[in-house]
C-alpha atoms as a PDB file:
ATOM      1  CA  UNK A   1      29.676  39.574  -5.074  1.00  0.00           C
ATOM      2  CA  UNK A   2      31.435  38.580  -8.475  1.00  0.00           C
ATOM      3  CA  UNK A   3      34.948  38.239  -8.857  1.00  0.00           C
ATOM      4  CA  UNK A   4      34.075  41.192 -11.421  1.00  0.00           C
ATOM      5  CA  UNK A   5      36.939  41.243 -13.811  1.00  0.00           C
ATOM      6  CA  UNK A   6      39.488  39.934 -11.367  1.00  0.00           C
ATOM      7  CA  UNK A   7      42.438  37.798 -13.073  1.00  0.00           C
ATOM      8  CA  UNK A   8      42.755  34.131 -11.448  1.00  0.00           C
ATOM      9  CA  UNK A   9      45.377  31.388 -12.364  1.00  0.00           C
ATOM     10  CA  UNK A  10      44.403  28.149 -11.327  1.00  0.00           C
ATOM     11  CA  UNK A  11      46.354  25.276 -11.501  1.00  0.00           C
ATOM     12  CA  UNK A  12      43.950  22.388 -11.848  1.00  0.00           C
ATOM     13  CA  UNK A  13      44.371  19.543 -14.124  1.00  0.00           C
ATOM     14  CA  UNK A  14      42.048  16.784 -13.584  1.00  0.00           C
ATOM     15  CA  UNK A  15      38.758  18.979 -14.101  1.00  0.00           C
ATOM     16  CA  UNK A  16      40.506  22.394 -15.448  1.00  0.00           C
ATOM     17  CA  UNK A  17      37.715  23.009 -17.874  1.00  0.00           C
ATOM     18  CA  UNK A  18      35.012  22.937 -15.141  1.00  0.00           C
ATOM     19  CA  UNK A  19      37.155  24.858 -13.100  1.00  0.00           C
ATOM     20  CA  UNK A  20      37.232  27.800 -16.214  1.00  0.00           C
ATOM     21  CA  UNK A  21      33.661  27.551 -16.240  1.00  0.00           C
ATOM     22  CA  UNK A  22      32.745  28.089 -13.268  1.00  0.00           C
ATOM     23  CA  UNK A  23      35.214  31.352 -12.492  1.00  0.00           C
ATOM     24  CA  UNK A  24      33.899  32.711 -15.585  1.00  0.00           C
ATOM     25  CA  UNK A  25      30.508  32.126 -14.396  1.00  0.00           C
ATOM     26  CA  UNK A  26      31.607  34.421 -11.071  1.00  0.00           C
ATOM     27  CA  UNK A  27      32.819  37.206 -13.547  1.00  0.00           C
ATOM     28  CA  UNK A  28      36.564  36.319 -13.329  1.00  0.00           C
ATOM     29  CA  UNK A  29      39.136  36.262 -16.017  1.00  0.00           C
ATOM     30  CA  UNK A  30      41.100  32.623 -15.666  1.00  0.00           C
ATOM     31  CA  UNK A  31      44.298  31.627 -16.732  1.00  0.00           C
ATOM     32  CA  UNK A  32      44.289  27.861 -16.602  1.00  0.00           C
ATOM     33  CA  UNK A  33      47.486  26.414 -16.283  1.00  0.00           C
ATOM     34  CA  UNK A  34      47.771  22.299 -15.285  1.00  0.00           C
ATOM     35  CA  UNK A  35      50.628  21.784 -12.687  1.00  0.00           C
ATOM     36  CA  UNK A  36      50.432  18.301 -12.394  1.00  0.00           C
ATOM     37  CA  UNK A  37      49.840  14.361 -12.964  1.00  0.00           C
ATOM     38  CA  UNK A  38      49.060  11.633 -10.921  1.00  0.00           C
ATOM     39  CA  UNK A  39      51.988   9.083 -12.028  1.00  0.00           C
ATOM     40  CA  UNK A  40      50.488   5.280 -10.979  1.00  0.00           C
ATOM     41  CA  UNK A  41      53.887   2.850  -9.708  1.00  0.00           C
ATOM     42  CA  UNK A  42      52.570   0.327 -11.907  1.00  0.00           C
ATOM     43  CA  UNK A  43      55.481  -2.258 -11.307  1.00  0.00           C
ATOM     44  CA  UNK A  44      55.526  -1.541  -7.411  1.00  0.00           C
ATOM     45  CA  UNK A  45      58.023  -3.934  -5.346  1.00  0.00           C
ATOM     46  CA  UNK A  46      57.235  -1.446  -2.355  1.00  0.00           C
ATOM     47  CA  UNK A  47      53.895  -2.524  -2.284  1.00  0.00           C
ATOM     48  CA  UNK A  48      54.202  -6.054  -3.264  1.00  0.00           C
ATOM     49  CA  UNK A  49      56.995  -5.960  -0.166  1.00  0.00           C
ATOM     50  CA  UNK A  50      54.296  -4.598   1.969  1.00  0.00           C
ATOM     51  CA  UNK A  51      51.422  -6.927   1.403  1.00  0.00           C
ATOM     52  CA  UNK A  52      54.062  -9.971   1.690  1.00  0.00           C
ATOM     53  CA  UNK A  53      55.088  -8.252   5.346  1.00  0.00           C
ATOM     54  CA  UNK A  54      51.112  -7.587   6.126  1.00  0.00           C
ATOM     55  CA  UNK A  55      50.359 -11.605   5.033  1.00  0.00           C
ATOM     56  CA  UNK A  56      52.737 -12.133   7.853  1.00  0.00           C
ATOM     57  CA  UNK A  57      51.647 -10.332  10.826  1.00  0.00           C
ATOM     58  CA  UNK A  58      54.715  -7.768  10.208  1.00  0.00           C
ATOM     59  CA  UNK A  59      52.142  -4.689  10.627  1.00  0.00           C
ATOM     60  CA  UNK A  60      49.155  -3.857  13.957  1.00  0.00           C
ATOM     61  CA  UNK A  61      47.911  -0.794  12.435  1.00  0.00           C
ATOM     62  CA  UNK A  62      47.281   0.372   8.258  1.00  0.00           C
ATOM     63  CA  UNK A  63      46.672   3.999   7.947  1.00  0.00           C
ATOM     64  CA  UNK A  64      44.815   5.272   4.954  1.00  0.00           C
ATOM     65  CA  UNK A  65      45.643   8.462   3.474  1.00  0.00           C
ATOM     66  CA  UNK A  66      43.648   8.340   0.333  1.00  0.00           C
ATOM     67  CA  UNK A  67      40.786   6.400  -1.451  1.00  0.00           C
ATOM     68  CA  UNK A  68      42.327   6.460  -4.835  1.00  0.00           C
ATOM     69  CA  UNK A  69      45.804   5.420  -2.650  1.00  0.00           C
ATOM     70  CA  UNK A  70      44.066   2.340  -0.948  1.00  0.00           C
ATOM     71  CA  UNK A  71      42.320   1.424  -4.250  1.00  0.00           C
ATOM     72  CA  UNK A  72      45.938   1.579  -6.053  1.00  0.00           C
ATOM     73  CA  UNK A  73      47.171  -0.876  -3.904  1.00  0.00           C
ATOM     74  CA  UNK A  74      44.592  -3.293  -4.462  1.00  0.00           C
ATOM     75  CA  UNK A  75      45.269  -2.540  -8.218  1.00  0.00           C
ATOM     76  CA  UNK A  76      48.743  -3.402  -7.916  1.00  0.00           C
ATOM     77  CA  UNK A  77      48.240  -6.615  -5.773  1.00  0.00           C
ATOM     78  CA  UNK A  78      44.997  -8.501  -7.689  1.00  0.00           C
ATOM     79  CA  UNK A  79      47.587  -9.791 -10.819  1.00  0.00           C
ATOM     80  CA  UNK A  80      49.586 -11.076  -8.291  1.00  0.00           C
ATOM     81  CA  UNK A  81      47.270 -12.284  -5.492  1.00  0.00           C
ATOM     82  CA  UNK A  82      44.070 -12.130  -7.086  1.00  0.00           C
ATOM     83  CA  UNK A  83      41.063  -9.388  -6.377  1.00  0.00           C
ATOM     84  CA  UNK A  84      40.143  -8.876  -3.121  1.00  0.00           C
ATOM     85  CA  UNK A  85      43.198  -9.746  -1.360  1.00  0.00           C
ATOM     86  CA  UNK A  86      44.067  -6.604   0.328  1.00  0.00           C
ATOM     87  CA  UNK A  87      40.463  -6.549   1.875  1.00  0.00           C
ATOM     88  CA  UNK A  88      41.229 -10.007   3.080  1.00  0.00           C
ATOM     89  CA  UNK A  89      44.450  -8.423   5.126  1.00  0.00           C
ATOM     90  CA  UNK A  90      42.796  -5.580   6.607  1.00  0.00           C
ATOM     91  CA  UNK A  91      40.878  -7.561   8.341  1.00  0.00           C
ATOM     92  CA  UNK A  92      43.786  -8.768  10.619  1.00  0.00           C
ATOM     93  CA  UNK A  93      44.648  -4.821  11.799  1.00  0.00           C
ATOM     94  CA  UNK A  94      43.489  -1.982  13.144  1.00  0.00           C
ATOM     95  CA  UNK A  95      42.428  -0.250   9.800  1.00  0.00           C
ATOM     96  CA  UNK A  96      42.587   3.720  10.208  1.00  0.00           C
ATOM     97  CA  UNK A  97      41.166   5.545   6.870  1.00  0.00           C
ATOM     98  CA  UNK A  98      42.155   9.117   7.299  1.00  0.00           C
ATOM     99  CA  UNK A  99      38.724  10.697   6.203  1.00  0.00           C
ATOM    100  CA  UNK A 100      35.309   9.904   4.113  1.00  0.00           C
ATOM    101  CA  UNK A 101      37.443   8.977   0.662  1.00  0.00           C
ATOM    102  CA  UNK A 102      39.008   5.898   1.941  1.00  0.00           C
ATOM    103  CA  UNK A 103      36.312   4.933   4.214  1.00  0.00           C
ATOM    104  CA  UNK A 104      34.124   4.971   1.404  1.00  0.00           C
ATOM    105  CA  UNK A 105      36.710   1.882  -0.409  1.00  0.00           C
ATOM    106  CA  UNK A 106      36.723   0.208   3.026  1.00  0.00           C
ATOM    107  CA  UNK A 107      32.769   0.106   3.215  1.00  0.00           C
ATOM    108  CA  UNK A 108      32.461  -0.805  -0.363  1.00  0.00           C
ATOM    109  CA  UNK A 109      34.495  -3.927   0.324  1.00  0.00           C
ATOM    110  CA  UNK A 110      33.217  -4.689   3.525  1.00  0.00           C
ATOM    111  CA  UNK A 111      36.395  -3.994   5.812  1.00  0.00           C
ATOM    112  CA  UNK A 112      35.726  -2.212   9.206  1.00  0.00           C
ATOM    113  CA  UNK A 113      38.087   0.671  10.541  1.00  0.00           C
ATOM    114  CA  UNK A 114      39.218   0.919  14.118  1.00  0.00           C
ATOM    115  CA  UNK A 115      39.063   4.546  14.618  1.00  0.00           C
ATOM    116  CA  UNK A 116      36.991   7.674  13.264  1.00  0.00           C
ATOM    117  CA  UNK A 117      40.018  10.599  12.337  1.00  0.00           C
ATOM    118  CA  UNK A 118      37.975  13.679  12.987  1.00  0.00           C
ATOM    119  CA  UNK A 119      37.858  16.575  11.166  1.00  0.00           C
ATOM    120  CA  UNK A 120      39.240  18.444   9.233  1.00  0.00           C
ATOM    121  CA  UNK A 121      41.502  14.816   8.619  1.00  0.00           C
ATOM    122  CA  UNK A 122      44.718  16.103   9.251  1.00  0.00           C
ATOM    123  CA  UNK A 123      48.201  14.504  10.509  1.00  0.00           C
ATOM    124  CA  UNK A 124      47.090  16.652  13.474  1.00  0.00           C
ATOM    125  CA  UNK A 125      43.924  14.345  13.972  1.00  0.00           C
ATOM    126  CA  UNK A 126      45.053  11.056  12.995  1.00  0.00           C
ATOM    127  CA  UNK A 127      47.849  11.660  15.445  1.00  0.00           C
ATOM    128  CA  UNK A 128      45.340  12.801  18.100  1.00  0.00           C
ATOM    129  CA  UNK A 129      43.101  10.107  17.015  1.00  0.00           C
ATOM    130  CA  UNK A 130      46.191   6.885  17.553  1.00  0.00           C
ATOM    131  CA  UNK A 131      47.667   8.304  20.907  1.00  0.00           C
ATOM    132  CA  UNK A 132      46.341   6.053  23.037  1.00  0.00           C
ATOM    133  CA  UNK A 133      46.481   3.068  21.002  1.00  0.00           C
ATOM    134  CA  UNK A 134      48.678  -0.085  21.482  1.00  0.00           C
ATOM    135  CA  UNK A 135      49.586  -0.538  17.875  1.00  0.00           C
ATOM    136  CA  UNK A 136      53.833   0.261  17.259  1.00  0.00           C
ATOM    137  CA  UNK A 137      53.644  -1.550  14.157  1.00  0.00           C
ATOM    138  CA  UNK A 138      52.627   0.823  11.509  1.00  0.00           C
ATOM    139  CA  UNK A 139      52.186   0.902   7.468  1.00  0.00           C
ATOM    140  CA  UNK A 140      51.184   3.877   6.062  1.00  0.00           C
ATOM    141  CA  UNK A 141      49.645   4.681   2.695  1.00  0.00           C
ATOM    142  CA  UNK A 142      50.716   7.564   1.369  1.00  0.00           C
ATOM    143  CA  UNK A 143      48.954  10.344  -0.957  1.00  0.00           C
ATOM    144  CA  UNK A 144      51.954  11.669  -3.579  1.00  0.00           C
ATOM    145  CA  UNK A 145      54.441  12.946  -0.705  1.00  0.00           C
ATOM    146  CA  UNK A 146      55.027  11.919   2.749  1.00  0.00           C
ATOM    147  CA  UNK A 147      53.925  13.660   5.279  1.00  0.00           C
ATOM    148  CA  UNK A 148      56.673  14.081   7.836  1.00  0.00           C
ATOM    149  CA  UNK A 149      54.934  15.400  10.773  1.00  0.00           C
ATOM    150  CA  UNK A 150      52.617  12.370  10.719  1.00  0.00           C
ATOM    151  CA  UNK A 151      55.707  10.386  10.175  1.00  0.00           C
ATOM    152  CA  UNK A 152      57.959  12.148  13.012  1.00  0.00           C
ATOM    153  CA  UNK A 153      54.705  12.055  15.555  1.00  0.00           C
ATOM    154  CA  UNK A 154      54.439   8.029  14.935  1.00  0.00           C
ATOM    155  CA  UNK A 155      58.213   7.819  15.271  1.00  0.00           C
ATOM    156  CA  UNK A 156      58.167   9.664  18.085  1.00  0.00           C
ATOM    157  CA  UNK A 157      55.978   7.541  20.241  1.00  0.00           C
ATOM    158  CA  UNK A 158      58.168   4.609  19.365  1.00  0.00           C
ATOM    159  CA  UNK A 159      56.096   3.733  16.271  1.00  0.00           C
ATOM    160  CA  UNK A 160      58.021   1.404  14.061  1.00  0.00           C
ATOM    161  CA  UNK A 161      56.588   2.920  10.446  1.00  0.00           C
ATOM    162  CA  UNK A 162      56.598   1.211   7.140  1.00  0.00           C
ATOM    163  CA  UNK A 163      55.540   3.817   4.439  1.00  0.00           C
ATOM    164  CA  UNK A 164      53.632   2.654   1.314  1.00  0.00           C
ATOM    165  CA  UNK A 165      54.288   4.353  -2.056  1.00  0.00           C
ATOM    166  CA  UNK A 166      51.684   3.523  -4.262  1.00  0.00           C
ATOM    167  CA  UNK A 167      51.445   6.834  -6.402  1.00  0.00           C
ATOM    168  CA  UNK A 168      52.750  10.316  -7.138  1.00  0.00           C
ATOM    169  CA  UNK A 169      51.791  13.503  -8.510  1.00  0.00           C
ATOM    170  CA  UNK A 170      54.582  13.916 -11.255  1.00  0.00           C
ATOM    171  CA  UNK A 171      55.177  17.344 -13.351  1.00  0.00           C
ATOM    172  CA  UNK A 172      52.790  17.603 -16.456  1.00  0.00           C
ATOM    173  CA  UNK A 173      54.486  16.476 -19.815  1.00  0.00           C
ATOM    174  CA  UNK A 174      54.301  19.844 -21.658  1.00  0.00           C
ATOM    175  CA  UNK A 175      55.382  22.162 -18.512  1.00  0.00           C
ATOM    176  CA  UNK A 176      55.044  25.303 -21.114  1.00  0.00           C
ATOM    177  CA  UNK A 177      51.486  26.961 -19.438  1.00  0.00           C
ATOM    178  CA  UNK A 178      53.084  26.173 -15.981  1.00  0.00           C
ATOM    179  CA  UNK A 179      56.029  27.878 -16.937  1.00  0.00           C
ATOM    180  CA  UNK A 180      54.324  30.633 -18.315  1.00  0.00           C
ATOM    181  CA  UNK A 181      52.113  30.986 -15.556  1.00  0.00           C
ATOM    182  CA  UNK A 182      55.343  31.206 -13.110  1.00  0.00           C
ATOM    183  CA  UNK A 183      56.300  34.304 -15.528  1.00  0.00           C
ATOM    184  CA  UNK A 184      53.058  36.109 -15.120  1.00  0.00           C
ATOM    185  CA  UNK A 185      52.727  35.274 -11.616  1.00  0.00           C
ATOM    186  CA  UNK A 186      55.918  36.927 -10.995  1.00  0.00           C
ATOM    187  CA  UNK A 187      55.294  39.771 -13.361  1.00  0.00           C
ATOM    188  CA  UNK A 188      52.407  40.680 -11.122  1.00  0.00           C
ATOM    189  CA  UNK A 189      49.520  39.786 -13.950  1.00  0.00           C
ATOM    190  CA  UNK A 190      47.161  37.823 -11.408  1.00  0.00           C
ATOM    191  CA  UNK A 191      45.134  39.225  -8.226  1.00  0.00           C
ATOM    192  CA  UNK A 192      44.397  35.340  -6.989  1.00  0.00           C
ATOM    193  CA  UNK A 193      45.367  32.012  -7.151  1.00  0.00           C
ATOM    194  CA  UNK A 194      43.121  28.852  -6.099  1.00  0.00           C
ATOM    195  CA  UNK A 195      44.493  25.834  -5.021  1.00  0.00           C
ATOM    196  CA  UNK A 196      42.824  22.239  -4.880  1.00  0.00           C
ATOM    197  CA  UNK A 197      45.546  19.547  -4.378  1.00  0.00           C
ATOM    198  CA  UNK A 198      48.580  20.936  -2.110  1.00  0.00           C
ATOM    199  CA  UNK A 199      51.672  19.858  -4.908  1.00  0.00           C
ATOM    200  CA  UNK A 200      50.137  22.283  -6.738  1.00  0.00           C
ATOM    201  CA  UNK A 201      52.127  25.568  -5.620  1.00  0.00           C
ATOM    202  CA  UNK A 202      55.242  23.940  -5.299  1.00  0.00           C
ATOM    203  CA  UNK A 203      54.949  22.320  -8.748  1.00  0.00           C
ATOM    204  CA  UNK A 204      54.661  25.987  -9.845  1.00  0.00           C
ATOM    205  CA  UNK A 205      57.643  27.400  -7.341  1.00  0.00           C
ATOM    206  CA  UNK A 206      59.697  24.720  -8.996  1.00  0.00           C
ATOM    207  CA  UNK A 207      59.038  26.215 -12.395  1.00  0.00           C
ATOM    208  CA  UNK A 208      59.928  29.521 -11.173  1.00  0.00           C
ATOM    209  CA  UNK A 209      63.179  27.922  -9.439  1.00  0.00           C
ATOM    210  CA  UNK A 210      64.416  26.761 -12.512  1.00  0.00           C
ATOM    211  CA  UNK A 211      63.510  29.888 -14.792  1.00  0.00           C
ATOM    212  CA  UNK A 212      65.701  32.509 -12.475  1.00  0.00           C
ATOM    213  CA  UNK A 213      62.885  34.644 -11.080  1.00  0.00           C
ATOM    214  CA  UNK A 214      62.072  32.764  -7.827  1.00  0.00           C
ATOM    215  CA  UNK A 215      62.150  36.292  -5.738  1.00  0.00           C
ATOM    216  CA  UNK A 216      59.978  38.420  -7.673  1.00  0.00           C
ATOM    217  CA  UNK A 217      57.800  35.228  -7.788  1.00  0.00           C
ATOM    218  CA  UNK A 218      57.487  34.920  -3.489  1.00  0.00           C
ATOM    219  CA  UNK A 219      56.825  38.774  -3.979  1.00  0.00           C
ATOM    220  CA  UNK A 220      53.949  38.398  -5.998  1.00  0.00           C
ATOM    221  CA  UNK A 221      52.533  35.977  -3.951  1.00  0.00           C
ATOM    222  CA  UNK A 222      52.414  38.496  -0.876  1.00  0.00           C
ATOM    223  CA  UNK A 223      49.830  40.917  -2.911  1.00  0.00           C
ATOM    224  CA  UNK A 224      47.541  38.387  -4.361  1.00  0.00           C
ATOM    225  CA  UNK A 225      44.960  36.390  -2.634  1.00  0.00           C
ATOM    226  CA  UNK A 226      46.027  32.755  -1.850  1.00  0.00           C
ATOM    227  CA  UNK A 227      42.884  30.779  -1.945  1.00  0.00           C
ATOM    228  CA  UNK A 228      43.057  26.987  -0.261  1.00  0.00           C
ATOM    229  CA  UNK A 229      40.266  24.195  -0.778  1.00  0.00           C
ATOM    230  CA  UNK A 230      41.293  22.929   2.583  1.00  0.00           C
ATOM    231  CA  UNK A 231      44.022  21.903   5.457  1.00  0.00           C
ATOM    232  CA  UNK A 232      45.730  19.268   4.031  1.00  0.00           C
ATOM    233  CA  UNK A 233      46.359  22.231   1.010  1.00  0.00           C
ATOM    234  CA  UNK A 234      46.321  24.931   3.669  1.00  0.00           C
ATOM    235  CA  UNK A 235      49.420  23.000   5.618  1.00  0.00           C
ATOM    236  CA  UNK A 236      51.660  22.967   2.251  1.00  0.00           C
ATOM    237  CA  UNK A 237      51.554  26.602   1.953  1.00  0.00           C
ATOM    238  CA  UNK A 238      52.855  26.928   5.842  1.00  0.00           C
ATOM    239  CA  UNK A 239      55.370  24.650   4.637  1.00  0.00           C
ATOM    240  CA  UNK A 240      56.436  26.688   2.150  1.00  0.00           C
ATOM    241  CA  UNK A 241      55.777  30.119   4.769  1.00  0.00           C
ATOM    242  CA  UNK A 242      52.900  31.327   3.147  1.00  0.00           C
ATOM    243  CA  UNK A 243      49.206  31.313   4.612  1.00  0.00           C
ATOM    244  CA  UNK A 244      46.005  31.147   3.087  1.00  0.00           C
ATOM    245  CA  UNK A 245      44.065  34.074   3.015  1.00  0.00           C
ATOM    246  CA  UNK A 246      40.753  31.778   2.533  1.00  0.00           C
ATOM    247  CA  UNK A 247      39.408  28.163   3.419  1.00  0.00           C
ATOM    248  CA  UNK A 248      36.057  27.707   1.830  1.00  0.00           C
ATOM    249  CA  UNK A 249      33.505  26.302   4.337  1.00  0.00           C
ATOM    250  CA  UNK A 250      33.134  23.082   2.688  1.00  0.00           C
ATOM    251  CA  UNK A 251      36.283  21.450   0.812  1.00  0.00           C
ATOM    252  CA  UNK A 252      34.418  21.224  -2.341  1.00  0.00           C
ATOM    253  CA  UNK A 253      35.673  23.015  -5.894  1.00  0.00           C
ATOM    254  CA  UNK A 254      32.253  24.675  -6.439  1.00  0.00           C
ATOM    255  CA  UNK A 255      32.109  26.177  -3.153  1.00  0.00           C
ATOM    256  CA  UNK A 256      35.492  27.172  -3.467  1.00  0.00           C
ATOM    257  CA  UNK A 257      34.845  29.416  -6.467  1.00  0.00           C
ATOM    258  CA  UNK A 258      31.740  31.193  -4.968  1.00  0.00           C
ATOM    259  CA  UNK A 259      33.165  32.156  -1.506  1.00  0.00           C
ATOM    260  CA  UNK A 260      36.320  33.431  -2.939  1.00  0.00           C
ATOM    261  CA  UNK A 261      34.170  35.304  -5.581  1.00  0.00           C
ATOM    262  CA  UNK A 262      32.519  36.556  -2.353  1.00  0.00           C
ATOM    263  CA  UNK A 263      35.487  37.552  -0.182  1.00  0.00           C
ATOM    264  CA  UNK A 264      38.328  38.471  -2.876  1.00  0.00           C
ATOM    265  CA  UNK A 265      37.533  42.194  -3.061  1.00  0.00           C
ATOM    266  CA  UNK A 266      37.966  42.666   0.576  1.00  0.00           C
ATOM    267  CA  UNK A 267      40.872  40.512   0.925  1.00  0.00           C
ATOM    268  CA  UNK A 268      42.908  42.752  -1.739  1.00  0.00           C
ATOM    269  CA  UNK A 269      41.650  45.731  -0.404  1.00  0.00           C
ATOM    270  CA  UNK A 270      42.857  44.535   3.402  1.00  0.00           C
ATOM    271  CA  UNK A 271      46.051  43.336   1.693  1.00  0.00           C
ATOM    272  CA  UNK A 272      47.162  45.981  -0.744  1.00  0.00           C
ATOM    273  CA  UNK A 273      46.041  49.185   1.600  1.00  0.00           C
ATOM    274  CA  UNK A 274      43.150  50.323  -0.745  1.00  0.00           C
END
């Protein structure tokens, strides 16, 4: 069934008019409010540190985190060592993309991967995926934040880790409609929230951090429906205690929107009593 007149805030920014679209297509009422950028490290010592390292044999394993991430990287390097010189590198180590996104980069310029991360392409799998490898020494590309368990589990094993910075998701420049949002959030004015990239609720936490109403904000939270495109989004909210009260069944935006449309009635009627 339709949303039917429920109120949504969304924090997209890359595609937030599609994403009004298509919850007004499911009978919702959105409030769109973008809660971040993706900041390129255009001048990026870290990575031009890391390829100098990987030219020397410094590194047995690359992990992958991200096709936009690995593509960066190559971005950063090609004024400096001309295009195609990160492919060249890969070749020397075990190359581990974490899921279809950066195995997609790797196949386009013909670099092979040692291992297949399995679904759902968590730390959890990549970890489970590298245990009974050889490799110790370890560069990973990151995705905006680092992940510590993946980096505690590799350290933990006696993994010597280099991590590789190449972006990060940065606070829009006009932070009004995020700040608003916070505000409305906290007053109680939305019945879900959908989340597609996991900075996204703590972008919006910060905002209500820094405008003094951080507790009626968590309580809000408990009464709406938290709605989560997928683990990697799923395992930010446990990091910040909450759980989502949907996964779609495929990690896709689209799909998203319809099978919270489908379950949200039921999940506010479990969750508020009615």
């Amino acid at each position: 069934m339709p949303f039917d007149g429920l109120r949504i805030l969304s924090l997209e920014s890359r595609r937030a008019e599609e994403m009004g679209v298509l919850l007004r297509k499911q009978g919702g009422i959105p409030f769109i409010a973008p809660s971040m950028r993706e900041v390129p490290i255009a001048d990026n010592p870290e990575v031009l540190n890391f390829y100098d390292r990987l030219q020397a044999n410094a590194f047995e394993m690359v992990i992958l985190l991200t096709g936009v991430g690995t593509r960066a990287v190559d971005t950063v390097l090609t004024p400096y060592h001309g295009a195609g010189a990160f492919a060249r590198e890969l070749h020397k180590v075990a190359v581990v993309p974490r899921g279809p996104k950066p195995q997609a980069v790797l196949r386009e310029w013909g670099v092979p991967w040692a291992i297949n991360v399995p679904s759902p392409n968590t730390w959890r799998e990549i970890l489970g995926a590298t245990d009974d490898r050889p490799e110790r020494r370890i560069a990973v590309q990151e995705y905006g934040r680092t992940n510590e368990d993946l980096l505690a589990g590799l350290t933990a094993r006696g993994c010597d880790v280099t991590l590789v910075r190449v972006y990060q998701w940065a606070l829009p420049v006009d932070t009004a409609p995020l700040r608003d949002a916070a505000h409305r959030l906290a007053r109680g004015e939305f019945d879900i929230v959908l989340l597609t990239t996991s900075m996204q609720l703590p972008h919006l936490e910060q905002m209500a951090d820094e405008e003094g109403i951080a507790a009626p904000f968590r309580q809000a939270l408990v009464n709406m429906v938290i709605c989560s495109i997928g683990p990697t989004t799923s395992e930010s909210l446990e990091d910040m205690g909450l759980h989502p009260d949907m996964e779609p069944s495929i990690p896709k935006m689209g799909i998203l929107v319809k099978e919270a449309a489908e379950q949200a009635g039921d999940i506010i009627a479990r969750k508020r009593g009615a």
